[in-house]
C-alpha atoms as a PDB file:
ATOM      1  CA  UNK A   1      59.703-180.616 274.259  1.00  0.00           C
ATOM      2  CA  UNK A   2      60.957-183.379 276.458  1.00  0.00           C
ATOM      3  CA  UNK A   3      64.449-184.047 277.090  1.00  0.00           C
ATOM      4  CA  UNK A   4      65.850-187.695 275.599  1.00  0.00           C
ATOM      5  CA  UNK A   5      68.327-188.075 278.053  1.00  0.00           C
ATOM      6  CA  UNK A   6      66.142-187.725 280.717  1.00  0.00           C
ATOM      7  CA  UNK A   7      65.170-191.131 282.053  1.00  0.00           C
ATOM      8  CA  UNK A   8      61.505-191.723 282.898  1.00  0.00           C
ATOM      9  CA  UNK A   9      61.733-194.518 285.543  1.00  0.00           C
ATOM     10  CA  UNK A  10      59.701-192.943 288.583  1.00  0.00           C
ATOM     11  CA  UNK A  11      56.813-195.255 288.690  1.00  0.00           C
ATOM     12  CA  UNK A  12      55.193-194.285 291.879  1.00  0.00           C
ATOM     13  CA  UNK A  13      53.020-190.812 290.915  1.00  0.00           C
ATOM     14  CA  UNK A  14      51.747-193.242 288.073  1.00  0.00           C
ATOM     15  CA  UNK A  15      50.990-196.196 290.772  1.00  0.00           C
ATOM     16  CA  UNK A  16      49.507-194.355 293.198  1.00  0.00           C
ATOM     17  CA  UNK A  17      46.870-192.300 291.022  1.00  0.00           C
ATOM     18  CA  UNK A  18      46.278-195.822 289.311  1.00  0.00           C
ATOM     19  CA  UNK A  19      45.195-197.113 292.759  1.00  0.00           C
ATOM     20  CA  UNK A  20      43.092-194.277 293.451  1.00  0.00           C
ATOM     21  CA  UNK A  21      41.363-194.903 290.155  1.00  0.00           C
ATOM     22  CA  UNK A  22      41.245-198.170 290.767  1.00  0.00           C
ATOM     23  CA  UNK A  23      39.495-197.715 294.128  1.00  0.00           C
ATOM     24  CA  UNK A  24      36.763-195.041 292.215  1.00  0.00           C
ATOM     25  CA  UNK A  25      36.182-197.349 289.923  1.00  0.00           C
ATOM     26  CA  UNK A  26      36.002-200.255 291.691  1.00  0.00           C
ATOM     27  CA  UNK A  27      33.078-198.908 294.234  1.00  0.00           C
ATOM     28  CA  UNK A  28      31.369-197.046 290.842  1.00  0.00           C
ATOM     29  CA  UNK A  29      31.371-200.853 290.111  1.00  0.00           C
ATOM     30  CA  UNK A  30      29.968-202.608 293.157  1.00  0.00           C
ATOM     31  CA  UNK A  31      27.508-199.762 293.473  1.00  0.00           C
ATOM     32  CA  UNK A  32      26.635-199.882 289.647  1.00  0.00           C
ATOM     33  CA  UNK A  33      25.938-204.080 289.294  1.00  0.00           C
ATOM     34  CA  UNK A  34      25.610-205.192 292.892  1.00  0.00           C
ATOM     35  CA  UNK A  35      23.407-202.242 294.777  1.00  0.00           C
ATOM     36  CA  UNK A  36      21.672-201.149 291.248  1.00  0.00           C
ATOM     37  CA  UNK A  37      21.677-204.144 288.678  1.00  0.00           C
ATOM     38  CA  UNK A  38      20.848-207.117 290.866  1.00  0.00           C
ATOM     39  CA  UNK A  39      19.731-205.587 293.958  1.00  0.00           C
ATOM     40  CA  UNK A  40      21.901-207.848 296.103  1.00  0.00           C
ATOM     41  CA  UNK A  41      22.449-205.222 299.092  1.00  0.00           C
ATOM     42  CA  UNK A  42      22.123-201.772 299.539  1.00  0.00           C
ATOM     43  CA  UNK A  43      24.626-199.396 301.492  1.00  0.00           C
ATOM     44  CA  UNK A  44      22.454-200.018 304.801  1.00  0.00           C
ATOM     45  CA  UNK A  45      20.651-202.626 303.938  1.00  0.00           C
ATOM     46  CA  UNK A  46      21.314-204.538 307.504  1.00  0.00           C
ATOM     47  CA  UNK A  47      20.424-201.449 309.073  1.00  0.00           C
ATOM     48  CA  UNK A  48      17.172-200.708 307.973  1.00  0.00           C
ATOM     49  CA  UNK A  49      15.592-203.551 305.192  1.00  0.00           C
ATOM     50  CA  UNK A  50      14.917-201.530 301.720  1.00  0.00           C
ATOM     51  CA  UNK A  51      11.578-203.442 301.752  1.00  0.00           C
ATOM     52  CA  UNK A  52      10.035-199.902 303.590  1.00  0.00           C
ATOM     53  CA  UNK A  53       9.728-196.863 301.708  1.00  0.00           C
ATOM     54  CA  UNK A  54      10.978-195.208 304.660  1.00  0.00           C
ATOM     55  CA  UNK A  55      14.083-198.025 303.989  1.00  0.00           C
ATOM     56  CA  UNK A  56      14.604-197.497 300.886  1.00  0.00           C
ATOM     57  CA  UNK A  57      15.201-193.909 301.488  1.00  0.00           C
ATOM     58  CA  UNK A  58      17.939-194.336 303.748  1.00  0.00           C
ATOM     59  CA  UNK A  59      19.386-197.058 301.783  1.00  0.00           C
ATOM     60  CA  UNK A  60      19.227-195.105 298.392  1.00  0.00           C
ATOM     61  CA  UNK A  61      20.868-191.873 300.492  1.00  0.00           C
ATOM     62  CA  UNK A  62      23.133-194.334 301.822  1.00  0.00           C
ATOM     63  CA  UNK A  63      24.346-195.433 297.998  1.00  0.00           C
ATOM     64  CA  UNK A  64      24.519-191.680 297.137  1.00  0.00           C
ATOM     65  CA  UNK A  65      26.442-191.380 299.628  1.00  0.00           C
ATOM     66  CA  UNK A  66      28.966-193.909 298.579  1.00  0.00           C
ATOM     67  CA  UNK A  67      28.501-192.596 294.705  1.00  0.00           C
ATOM     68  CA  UNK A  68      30.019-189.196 295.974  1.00  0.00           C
ATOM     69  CA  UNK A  69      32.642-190.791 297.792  1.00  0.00           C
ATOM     70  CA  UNK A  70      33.422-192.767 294.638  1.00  0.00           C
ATOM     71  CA  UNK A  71      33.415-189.773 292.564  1.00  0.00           C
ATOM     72  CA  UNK A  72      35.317-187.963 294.524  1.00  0.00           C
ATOM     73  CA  UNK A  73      38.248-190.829 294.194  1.00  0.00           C
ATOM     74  CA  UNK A  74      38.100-190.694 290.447  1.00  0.00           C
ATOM     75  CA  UNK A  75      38.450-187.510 290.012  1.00  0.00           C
ATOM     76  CA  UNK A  76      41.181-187.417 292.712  1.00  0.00           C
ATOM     77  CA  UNK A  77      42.871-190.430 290.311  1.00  0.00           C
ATOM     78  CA  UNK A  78      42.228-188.173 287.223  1.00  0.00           C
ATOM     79  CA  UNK A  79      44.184-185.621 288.711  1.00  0.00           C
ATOM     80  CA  UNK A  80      46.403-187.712 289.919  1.00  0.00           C
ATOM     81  CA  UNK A  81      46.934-189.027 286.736  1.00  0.00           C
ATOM     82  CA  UNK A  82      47.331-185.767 285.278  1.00  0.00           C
ATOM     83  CA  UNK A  83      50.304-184.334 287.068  1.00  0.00           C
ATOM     84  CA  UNK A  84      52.195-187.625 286.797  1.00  0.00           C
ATOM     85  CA  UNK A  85      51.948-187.487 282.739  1.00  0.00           C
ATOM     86  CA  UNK A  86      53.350-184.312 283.032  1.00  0.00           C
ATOM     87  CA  UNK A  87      56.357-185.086 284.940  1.00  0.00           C
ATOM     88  CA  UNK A  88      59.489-185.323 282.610  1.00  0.00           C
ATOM     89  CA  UNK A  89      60.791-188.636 285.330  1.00  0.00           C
ATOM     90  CA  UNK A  90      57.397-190.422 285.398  1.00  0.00           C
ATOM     91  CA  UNK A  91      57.283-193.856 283.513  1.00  0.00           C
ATOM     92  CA  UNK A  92      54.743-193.919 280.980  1.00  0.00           C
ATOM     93  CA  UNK A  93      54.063-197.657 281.678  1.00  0.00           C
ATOM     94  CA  UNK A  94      50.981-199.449 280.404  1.00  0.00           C
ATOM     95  CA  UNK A  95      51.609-202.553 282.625  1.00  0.00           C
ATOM     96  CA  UNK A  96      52.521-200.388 285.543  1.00  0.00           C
ATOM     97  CA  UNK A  97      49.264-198.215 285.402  1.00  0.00           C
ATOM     98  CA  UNK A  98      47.115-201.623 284.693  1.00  0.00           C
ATOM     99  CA  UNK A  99      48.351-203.294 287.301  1.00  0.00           C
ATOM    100  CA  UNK A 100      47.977-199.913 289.823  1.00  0.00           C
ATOM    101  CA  UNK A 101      43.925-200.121 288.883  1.00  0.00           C
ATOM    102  CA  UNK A 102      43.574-203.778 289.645  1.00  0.00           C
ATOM    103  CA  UNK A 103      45.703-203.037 292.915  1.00  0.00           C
ATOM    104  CA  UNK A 104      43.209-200.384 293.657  1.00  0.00           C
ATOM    105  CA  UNK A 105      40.192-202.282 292.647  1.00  0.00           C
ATOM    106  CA  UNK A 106      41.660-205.119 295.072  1.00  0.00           C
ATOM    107  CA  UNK A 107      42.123-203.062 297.866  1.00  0.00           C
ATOM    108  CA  UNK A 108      38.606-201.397 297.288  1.00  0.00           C
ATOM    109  CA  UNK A 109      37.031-204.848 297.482  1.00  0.00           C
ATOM    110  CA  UNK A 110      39.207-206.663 300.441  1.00  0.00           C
ATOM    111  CA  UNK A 111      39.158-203.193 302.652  1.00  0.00           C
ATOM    112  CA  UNK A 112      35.000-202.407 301.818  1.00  0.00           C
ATOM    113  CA  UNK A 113      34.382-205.853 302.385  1.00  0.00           C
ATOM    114  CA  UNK A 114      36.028-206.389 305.962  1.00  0.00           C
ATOM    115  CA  UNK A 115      34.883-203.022 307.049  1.00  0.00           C
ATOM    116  CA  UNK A 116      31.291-203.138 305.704  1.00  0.00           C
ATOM    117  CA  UNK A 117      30.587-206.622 305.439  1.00  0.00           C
ATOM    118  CA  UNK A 118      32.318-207.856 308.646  1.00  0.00           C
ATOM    119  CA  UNK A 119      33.419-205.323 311.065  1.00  0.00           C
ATOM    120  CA  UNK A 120      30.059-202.924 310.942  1.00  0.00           C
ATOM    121  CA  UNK A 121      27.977-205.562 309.511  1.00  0.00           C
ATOM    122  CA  UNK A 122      25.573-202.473 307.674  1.00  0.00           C
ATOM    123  CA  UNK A 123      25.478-205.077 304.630  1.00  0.00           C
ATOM    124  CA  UNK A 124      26.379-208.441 303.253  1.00  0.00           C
ATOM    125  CA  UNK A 125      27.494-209.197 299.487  1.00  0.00           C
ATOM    126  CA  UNK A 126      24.328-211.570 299.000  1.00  0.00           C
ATOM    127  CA  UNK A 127      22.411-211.973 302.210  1.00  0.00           C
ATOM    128  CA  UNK A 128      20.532-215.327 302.790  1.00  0.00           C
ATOM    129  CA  UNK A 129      22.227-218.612 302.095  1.00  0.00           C
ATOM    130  CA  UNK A 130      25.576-219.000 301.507  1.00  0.00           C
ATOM    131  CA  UNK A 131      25.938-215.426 302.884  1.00  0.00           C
ATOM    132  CA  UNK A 132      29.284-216.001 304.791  1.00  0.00           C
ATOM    133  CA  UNK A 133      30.886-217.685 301.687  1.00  0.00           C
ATOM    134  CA  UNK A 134      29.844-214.699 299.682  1.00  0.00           C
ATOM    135  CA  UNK A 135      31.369-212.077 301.785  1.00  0.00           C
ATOM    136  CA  UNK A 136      34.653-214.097 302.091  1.00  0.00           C
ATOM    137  CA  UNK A 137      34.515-214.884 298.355  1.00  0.00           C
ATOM    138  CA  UNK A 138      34.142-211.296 298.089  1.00  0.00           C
ATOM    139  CA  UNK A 139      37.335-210.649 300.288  1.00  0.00           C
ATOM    140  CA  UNK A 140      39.578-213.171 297.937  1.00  0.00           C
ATOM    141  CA  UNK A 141      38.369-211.637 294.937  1.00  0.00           C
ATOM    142  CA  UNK A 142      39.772-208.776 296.379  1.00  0.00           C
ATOM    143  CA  UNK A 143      43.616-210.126 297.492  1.00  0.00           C
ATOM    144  CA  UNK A 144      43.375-212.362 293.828  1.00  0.00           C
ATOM    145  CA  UNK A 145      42.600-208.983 291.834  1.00  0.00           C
ATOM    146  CA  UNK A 146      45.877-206.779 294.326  1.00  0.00           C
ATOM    147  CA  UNK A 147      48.152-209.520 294.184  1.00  0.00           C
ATOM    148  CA  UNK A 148      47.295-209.877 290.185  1.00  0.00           C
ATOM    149  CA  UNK A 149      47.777-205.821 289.627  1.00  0.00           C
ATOM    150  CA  UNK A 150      50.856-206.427 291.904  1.00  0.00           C
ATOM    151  CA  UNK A 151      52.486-209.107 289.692  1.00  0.00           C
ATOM    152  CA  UNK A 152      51.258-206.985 286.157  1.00  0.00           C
ATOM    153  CA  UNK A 153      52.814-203.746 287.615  1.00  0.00           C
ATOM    154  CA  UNK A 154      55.965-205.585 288.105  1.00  0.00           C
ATOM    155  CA  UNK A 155      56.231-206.786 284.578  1.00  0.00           C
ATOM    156  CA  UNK A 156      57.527-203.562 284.200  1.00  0.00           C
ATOM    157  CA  UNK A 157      60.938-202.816 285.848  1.00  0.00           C
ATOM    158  CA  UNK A 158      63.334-199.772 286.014  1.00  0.00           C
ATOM    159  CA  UNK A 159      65.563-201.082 283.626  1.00  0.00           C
ATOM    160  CA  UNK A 160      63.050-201.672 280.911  1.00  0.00           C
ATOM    161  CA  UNK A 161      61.670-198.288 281.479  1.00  0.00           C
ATOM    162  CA  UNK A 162      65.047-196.766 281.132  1.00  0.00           C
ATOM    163  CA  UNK A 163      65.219-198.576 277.748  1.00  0.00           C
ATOM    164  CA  UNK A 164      61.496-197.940 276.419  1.00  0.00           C
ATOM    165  CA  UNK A 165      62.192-193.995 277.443  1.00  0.00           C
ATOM    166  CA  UNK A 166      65.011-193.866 275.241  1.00  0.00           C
ATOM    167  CA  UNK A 167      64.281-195.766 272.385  1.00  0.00           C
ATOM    168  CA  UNK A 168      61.275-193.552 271.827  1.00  0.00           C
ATOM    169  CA  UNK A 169      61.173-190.658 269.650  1.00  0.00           C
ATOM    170  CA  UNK A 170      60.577-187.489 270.220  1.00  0.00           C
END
């Protein structure tokens, strides 16, 4: 039974295994609709074309690869997730944990997308024309979905937390 005088306004356990979610779920997405759905690029796609069978093989290890990796994030967020719900000082704050996935999905996006697409070059976001603008559009989706998550996460502030904790019952 929780204590009411105890004041849940600790919001980073609940912010940081949002961001790890965020980041999961974020490459479970790009993986999902851009590698599977419409084909754009696979995981080594600059590497070695998927247009070989003996391509396709590394390119579909490659996006196993990065599947694992993105499982293993979610269920690190899930845990994550866990422990902070059962902390007596965590905030139980909707706009707090919302805003921590689209900070995660951000930084999944900006961070994948300088490393992959521009530092090791192993793929683009839609190769051909236009490919530059798609890798940069790529990047500013990116800072636009952090810098959103940031401003939703803020929505919710110590104070109001202190009030929303104890004007619920127990």
């Amino acid at each position: 039974m929780s204590d009411p005088s105890v004041v849940r306004s600790n919001r980073k356990p609940l912010i940081v295994a949002g961001i790890v979610l965020g980041l999961g779920q974020a490459g479970f997405f790009d993986g999902i609709v851009i590698h599977q759905l419409l084909q754009w690029h696979h995981m080594f796609t600059n590497v070695k074309t998927d247009r070989t069978v003996a391509g396709l093989e590394l390119n579909t290890l490659g996006d196993g690869l990065f599947h694992l990796f993105d499982y293993v994030l979610t269920l690190t967020g899930i845990g994550l997730l866990w422990r902070a719900s059962q902390r007596e000082d965590v905030s139980q704050s909707t706009s707090v944990f919302v805003g921590s996935l689209l900070m995660g999905a951000g930084l999944f996006d900006f961070f994948e997308g300088l490393i992959d697409h521009q530092l090791l070059g192993i793929h683009h976001v839609k190769p051909g024309p236009n490919e530059f603008a798609w890798d940069m559009g790529f990047l500013a989706l990116g800072l636009g979905l952090f810098v959103s998550g940031w401003a939703i996460a803020q929505m919710s502030t110590p104070t109001t937390l202190a009030t929303e904790a104890q004007s619920k019952p127990n």
